[in-house]
C-alpha atoms as a PDB file:
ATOM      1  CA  UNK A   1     -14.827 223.739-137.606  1.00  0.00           C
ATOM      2  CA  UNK A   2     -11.306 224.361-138.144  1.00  0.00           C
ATOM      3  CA  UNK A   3      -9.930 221.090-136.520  1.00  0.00           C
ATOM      4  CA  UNK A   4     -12.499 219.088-138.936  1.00  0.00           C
ATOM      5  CA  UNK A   5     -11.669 221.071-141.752  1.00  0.00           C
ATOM      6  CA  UNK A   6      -7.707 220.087-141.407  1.00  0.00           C
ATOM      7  CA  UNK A   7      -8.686 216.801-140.659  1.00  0.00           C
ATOM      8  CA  UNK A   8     -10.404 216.556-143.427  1.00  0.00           C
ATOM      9  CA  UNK A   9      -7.158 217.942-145.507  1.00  0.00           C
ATOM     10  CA  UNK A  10      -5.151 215.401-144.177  1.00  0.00           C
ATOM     11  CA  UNK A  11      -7.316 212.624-144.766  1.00  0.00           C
ATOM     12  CA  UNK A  12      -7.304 213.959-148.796  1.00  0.00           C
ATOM     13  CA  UNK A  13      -3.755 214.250-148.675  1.00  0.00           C
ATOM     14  CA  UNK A  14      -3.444 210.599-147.055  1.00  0.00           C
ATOM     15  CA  UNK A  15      -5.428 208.906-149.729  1.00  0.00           C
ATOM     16  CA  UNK A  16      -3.731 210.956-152.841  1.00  0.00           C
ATOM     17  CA  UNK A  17      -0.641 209.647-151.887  1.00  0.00           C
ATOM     18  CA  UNK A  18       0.446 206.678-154.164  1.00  0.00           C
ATOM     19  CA  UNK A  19       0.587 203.203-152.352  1.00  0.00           C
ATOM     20  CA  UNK A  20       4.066 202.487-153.386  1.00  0.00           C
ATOM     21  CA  UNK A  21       5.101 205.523-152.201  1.00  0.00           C
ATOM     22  CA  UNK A  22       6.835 204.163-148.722  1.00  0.00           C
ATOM     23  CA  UNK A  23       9.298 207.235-147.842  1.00  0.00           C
ATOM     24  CA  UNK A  24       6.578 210.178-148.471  1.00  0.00           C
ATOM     25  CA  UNK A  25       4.264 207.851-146.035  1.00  0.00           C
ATOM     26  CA  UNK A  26       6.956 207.417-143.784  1.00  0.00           C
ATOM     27  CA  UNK A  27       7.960 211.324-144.071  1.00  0.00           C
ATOM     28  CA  UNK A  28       4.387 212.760-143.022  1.00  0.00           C
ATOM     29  CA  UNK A  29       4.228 209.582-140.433  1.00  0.00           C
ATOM     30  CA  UNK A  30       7.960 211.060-138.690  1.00  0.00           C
ATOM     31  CA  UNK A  31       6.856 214.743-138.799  1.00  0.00           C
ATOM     32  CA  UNK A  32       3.725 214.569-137.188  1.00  0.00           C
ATOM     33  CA  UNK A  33       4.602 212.158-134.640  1.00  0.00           C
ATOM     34  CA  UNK A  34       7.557 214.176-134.014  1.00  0.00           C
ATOM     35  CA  UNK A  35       5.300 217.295-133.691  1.00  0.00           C
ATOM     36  CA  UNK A  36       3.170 215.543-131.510  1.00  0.00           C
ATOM     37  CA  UNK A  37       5.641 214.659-128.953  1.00  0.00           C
ATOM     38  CA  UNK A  38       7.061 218.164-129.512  1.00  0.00           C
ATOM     39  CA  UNK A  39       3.869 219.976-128.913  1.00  0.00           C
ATOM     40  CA  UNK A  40       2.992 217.846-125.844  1.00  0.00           C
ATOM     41  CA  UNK A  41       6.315 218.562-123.973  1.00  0.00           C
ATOM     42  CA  UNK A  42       5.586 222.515-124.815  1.00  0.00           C
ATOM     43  CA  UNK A  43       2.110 222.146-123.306  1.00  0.00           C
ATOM     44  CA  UNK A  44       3.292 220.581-120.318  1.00  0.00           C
ATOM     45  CA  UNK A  45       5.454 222.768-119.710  1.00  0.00           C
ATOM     46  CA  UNK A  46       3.279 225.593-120.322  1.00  0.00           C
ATOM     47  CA  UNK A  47       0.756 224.195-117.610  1.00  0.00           C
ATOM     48  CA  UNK A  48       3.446 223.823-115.229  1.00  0.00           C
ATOM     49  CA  UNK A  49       4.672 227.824-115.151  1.00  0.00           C
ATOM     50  CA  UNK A  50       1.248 228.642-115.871  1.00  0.00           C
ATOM     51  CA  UNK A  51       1.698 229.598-119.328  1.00  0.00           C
ATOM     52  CA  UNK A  52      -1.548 231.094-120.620  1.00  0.00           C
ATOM     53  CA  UNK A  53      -1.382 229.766-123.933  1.00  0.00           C
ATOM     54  CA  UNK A  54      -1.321 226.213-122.998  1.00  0.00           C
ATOM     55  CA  UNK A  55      -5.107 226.243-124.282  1.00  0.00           C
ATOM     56  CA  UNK A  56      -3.978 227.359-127.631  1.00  0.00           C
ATOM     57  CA  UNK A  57      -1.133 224.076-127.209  1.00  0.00           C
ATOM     58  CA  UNK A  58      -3.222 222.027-126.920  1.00  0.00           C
ATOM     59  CA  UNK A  59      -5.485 222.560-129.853  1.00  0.00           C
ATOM     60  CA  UNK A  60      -2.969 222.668-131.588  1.00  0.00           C
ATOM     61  CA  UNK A  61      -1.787 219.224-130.035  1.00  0.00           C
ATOM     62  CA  UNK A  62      -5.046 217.794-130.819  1.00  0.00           C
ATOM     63  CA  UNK A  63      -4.904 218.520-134.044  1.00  0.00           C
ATOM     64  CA  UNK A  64      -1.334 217.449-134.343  1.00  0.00           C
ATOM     65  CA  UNK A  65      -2.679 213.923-133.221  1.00  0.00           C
ATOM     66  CA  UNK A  66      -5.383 213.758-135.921  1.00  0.00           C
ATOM     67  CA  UNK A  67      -3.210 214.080-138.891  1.00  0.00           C
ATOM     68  CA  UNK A  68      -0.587 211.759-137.415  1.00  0.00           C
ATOM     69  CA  UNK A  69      -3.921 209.011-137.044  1.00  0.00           C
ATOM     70  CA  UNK A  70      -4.650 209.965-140.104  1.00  0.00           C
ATOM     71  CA  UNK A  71      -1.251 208.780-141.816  1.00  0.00           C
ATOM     72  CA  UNK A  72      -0.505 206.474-140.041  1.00  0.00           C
ATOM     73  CA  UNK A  73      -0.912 202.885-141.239  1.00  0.00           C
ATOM     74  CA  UNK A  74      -1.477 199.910-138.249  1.00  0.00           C
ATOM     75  CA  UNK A  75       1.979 198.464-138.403  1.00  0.00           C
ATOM     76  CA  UNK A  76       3.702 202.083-137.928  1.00  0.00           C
ATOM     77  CA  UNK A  77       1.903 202.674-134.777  1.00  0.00           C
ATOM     78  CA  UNK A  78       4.822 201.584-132.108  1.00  0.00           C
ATOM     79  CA  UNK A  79       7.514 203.679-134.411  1.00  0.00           C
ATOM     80  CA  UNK A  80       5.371 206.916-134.419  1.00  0.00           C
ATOM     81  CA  UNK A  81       4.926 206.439-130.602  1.00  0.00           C
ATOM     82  CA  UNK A  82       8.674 206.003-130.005  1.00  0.00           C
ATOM     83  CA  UNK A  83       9.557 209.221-131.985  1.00  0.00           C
ATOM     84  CA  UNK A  84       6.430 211.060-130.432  1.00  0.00           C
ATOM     85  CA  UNK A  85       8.754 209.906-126.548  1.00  0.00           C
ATOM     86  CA  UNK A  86      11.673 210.758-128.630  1.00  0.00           C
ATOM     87  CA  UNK A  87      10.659 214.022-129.341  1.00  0.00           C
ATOM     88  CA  UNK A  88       8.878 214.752-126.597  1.00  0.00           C
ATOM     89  CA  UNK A  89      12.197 215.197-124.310  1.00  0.00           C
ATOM     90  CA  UNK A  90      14.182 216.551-126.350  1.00  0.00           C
ATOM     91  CA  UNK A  91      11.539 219.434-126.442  1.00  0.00           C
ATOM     92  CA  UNK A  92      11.584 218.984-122.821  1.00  0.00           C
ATOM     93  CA  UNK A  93      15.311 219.314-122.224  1.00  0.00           C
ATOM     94  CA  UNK A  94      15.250 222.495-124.409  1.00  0.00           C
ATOM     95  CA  UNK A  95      12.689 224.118-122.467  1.00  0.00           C
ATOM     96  CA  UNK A  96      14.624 222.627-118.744  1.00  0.00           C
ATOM     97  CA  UNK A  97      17.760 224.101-120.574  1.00  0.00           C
ATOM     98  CA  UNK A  98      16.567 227.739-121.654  1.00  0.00           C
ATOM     99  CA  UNK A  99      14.307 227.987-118.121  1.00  0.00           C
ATOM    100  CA  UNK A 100      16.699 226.740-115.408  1.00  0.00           C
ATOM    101  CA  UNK A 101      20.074 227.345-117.102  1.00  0.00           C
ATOM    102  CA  UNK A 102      22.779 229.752-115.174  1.00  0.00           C
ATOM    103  CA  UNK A 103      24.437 230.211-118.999  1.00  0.00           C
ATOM    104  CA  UNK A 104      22.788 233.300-120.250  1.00  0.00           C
ATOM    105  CA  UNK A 105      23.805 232.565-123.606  1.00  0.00           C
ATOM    106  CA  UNK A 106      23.248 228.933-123.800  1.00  0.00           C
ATOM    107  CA  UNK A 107      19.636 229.592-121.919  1.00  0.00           C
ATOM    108  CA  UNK A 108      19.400 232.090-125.199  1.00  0.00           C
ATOM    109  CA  UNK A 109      20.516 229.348-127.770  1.00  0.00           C
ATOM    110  CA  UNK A 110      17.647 226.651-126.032  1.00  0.00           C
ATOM    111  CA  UNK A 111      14.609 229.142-126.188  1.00  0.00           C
ATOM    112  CA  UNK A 112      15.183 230.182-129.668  1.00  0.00           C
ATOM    113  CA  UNK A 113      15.692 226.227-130.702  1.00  0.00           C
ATOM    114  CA  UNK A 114      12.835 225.156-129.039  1.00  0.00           C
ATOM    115  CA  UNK A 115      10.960 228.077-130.773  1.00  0.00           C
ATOM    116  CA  UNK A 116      12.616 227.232-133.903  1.00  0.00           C
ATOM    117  CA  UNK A 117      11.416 223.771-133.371  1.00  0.00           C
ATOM    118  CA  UNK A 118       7.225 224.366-132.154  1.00  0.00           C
ATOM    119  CA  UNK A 119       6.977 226.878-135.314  1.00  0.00           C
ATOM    120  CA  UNK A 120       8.221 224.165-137.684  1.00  0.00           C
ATOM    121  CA  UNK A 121       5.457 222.068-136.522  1.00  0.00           C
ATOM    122  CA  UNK A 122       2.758 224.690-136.015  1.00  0.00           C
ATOM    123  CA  UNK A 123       3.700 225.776-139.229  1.00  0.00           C
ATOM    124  CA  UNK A 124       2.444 222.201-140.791  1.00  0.00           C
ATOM    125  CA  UNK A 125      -1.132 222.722-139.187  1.00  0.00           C
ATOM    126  CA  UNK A 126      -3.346 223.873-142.039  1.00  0.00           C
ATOM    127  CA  UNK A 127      -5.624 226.845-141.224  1.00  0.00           C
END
């Protein structure tokens, strides 16, 4: 119930938002697809150490995917996909960087950014 009910949020939030209004379109269209390449790296990498909330991931992933569908006009499709890849490893590399890294403090630095980074977009998921 909680997945429809943001989905149907997003869906009143897409269809408030004036036509000529390109860059707020645009905004929502680059935040969730960035999200949703951010979230799918995290739950990935969750599944591979055997992270126990990769279930909770990827609900939240799922969800991530519906509001991005839902803002997402037909001829933004192949930009949201590149900056969901985009995204997607650079979340990796932060993760690779504060798992495997010798550098204490640099392995320090890469946990808290990619933290810094999933709660900015679990943070846009409406409850």
């Amino acid at each position: 119930m909680s997945r429809l009910k943001t989905i149907i949020q997003a869906t009143g939030l897409a269809l408030m938002l004036p036509s000529a209004s390109w860059a707020v379109s645009t905004d929502l269209v680059g935040q969730f697809a960035t999200c949703t390449g951010r979230l799918s790296a995290q739950m990935e990498f969750q599944w591979l150490l055997g992270d126990d909330t990769a279930e909770r991931t990827e609900a939240e992933r799922a969800t991530m995917i519906a509001l991005l569908e839902t803002v997402t006009p037909p001829d933004r499709r192949r930009d949201a996909l590149a900056r969901r890849i985009e995204a997607k490893h650079a979340q990796t590399r932060l993760l690779t960087r504060a798992t495997f890294n010798d550098n204490a403090a640099d392995a320090d630095w890469a946990a808290d950014r990619a933290a810094l980074e999933i709660g900015s977009c679990r943070a846009l998921i409406l409850s």
